[in-house]
PDB file of N, CA and C in Angstrom:
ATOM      1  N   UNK A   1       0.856  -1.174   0.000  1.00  0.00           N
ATOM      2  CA  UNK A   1       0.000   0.000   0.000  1.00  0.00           C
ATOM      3  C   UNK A   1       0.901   1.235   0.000  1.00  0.00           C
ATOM      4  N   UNK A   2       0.564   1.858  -0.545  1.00  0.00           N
ATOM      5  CA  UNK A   2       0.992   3.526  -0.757  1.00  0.00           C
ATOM      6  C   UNK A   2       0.345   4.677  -0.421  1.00  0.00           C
ATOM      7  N   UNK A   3       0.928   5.533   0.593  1.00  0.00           N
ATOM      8  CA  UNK A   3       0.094   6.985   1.273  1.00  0.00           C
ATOM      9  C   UNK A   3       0.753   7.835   1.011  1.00  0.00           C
ATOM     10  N   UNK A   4      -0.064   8.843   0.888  1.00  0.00           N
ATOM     11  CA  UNK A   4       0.689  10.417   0.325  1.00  0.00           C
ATOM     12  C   UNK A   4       1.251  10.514   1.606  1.00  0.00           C
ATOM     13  N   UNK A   5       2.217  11.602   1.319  1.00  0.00           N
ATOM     14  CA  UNK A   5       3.406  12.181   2.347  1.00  0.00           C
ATOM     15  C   UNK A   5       2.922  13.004   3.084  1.00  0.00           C
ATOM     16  N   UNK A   6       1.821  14.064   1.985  1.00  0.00           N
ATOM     17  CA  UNK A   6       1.697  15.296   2.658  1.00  0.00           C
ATOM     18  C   UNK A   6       0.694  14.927   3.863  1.00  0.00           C
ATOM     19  N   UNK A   7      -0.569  13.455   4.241  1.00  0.00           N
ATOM     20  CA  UNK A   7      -0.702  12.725   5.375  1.00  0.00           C
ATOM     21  C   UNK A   7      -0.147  12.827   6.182  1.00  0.00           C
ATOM     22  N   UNK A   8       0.875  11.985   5.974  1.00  0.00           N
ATOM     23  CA  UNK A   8       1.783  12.135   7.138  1.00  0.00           C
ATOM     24  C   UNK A   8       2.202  12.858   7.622  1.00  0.00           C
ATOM     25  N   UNK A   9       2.968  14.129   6.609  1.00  0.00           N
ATOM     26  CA  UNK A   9       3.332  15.605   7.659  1.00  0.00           C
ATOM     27  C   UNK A   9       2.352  16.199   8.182  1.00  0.00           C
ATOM     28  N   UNK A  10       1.371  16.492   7.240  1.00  0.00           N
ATOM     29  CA  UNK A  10      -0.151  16.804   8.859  1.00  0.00           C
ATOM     30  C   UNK A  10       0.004  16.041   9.823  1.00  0.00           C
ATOM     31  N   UNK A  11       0.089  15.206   9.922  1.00  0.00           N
ATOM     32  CA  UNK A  11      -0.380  14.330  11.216  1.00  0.00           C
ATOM     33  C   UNK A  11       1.212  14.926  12.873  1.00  0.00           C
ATOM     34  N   UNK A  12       2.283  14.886  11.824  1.00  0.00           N
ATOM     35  CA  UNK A  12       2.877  15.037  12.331  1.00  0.00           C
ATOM     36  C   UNK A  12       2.974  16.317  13.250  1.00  0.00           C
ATOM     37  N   UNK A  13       2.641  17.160  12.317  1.00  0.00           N
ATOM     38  CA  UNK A  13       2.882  18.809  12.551  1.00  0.00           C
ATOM     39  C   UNK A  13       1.978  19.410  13.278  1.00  0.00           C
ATOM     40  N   UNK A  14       0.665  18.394  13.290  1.00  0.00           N
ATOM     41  CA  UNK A  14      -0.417  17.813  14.314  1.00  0.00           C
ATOM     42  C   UNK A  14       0.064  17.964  15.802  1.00  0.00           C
ATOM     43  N   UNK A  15       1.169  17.304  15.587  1.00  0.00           N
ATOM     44  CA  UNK A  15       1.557  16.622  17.005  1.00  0.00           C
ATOM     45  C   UNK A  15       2.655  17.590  17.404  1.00  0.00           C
ATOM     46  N   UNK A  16       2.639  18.185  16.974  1.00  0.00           N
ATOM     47  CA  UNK A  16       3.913  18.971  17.366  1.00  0.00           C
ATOM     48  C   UNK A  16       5.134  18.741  16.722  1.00  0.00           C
ATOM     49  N   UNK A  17       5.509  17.843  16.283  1.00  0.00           N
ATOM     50  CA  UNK A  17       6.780  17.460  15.661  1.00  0.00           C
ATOM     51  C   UNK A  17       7.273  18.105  14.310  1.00  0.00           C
ATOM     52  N   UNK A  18       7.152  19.008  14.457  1.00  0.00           N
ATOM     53  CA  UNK A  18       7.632  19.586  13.404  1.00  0.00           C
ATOM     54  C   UNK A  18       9.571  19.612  12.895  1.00  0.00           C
ATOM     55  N   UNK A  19      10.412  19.059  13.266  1.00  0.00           N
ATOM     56  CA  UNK A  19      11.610  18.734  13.046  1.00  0.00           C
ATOM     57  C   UNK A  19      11.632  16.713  12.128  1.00  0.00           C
ATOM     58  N   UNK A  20      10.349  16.223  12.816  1.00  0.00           N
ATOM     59  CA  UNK A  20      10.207  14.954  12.482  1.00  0.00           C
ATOM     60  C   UNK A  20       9.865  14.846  10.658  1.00  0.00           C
ATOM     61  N   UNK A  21       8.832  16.092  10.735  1.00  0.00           N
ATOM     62  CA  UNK A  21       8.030  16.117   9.238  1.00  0.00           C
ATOM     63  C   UNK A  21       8.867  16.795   8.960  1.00  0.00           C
ATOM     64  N   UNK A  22       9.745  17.766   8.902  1.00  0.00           N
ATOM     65  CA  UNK A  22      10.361  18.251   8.123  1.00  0.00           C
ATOM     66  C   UNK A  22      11.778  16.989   7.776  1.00  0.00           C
ATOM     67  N   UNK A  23      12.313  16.134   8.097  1.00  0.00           N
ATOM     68  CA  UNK A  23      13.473  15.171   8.064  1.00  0.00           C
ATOM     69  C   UNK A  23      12.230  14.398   7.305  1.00  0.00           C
ATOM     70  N   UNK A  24      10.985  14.063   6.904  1.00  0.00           N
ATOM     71  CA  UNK A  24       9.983  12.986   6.587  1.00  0.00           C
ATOM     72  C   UNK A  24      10.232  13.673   5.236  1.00  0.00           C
ATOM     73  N   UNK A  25       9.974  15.020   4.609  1.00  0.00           N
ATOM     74  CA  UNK A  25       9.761  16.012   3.939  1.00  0.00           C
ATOM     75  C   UNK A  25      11.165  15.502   2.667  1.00  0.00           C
ATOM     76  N   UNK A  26      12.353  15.695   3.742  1.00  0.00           N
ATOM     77  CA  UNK A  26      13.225  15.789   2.610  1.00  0.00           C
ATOM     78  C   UNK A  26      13.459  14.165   2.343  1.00  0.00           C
ATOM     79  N   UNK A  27      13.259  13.203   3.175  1.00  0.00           N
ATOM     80  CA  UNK A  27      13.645  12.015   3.405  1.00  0.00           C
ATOM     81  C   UNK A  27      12.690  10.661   2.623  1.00  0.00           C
ATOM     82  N   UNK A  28      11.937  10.701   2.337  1.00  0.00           N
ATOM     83  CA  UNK A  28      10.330  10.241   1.603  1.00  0.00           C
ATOM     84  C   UNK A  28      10.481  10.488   0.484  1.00  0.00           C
ATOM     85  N   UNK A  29       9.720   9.617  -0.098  1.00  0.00           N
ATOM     86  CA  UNK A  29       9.360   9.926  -1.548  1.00  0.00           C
ATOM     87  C   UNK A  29       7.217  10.435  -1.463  1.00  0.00           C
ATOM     88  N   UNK A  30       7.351  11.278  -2.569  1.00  0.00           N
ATOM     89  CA  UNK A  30       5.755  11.525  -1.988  1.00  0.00           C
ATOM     90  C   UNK A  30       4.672  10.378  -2.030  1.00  0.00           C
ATOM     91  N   UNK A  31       4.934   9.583  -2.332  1.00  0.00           N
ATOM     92  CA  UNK A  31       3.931   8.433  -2.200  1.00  0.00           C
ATOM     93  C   UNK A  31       4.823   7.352  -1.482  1.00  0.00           C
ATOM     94  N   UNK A  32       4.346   7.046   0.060  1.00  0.00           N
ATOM     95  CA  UNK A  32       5.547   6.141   0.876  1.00  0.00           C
ATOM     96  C   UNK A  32       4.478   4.779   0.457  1.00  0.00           C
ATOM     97  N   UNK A  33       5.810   3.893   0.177  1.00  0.00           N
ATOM     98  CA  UNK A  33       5.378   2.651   0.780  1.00  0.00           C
ATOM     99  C   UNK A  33       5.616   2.065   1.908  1.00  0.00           C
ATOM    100  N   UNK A  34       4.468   1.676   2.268  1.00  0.00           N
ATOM    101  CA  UNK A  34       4.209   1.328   3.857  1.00  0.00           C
ATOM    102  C   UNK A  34       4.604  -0.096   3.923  1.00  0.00           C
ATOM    103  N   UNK A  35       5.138  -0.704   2.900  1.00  0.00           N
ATOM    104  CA  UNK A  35       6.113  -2.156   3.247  1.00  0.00           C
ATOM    105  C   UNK A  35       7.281  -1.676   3.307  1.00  0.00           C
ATOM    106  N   UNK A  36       7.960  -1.287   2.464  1.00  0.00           N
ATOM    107  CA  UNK A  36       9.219  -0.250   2.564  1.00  0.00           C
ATOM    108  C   UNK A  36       9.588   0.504   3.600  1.00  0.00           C
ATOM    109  N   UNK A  37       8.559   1.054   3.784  1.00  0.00           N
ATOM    110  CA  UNK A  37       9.412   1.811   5.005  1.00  0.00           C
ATOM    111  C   UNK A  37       8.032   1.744   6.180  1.00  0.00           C
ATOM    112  N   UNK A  38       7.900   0.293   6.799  1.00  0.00           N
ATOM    113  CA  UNK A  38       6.923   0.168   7.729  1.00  0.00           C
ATOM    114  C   UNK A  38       8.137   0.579   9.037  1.00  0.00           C
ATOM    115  N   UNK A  39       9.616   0.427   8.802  1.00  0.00           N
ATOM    116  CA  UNK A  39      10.128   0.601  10.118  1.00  0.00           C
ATOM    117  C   UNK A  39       9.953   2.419  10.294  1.00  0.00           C
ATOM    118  N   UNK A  40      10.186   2.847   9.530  1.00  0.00           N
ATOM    119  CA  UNK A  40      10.044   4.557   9.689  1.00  0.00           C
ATOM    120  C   UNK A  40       8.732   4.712   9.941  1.00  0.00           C
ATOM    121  N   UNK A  41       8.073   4.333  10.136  1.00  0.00           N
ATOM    122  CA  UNK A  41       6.283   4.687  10.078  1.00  0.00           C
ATOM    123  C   UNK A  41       6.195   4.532  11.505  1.00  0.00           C
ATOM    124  N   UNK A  42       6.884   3.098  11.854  1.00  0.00           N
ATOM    125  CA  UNK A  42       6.454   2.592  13.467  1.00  0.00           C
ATOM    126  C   UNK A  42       7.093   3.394  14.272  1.00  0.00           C
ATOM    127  N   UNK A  43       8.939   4.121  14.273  1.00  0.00           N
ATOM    128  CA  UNK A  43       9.296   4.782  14.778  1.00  0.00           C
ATOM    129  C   UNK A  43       8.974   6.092  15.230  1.00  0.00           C
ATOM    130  N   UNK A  44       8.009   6.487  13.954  1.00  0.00           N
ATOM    131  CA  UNK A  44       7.349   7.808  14.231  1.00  0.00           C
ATOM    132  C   UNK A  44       5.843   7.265  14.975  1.00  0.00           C
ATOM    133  N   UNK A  45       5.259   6.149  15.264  1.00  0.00           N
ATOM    134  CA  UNK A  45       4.179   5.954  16.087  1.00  0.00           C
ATOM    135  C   UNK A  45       3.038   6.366  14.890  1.00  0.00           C
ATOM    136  N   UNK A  46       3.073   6.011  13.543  1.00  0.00           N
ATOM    137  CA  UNK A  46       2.377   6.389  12.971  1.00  0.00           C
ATOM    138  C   UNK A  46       1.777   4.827  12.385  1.00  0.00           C
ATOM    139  N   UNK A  47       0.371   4.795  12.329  1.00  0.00           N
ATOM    140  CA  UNK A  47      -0.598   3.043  11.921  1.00  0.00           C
ATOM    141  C   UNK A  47      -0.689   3.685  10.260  1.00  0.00           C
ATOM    142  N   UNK A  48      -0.006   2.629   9.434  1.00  0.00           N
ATOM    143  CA  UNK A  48      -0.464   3.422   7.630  1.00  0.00           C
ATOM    144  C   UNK A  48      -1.525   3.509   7.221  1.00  0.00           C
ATOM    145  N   UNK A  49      -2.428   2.341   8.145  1.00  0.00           N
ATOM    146  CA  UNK A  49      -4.206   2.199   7.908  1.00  0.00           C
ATOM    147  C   UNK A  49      -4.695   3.465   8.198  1.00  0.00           C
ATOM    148  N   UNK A  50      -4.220   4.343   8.988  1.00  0.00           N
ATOM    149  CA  UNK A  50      -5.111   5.471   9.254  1.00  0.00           C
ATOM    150  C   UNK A  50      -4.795   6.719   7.928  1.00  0.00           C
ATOM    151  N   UNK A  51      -4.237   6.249   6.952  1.00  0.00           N
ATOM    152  CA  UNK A  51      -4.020   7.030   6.335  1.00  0.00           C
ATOM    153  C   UNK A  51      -4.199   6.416   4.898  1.00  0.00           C
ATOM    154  N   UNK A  52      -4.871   5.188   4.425  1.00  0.00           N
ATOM    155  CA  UNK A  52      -4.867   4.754   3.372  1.00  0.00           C
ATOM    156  C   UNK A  52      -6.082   5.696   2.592  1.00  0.00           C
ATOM    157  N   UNK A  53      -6.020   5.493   1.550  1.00  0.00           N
ATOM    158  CA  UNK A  53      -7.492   6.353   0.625  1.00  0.00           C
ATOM    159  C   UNK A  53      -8.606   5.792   0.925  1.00  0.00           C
ATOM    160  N   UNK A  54      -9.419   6.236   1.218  1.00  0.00           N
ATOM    161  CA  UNK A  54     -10.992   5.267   1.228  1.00  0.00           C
ATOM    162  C   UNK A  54     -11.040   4.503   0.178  1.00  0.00           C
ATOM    163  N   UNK A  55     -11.614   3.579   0.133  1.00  0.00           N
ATOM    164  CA  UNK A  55     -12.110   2.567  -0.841  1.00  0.00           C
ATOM    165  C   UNK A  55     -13.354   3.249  -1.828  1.00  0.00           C
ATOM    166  N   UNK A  56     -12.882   3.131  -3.254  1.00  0.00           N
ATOM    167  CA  UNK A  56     -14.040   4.088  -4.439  1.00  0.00           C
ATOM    168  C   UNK A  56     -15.195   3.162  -3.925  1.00  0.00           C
TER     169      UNK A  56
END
């Protein structure tokens, strides 16, 4: 599965972490894969399900 980036930096910037999303920012490609990089996802405490597209 694949989630946009810019997700994730809301969520982040959400939380206050704004040093996290900005290192996510330059560090990411804009569409993450969440098998690829499930260890960066977990480190940031982030679930990829909460961020997948709804189902058409």
């Amino acid at each position: 599965m694949k989630i946009d980036k810019s997700k994730v930096l809301e969520a982040l910037r959400e939380r206050g972490q704004h040093s996290r999303a900005d290192w996510v920012d330059r560090e990411l490609p804009d569409r993450i894969d969440t098998t690829k990089h499930s260890g960066i996802l977990a480190t940031l405490d982030l679930n990829p399900a909460d961020f997948a597209d709804p189902p058409s």
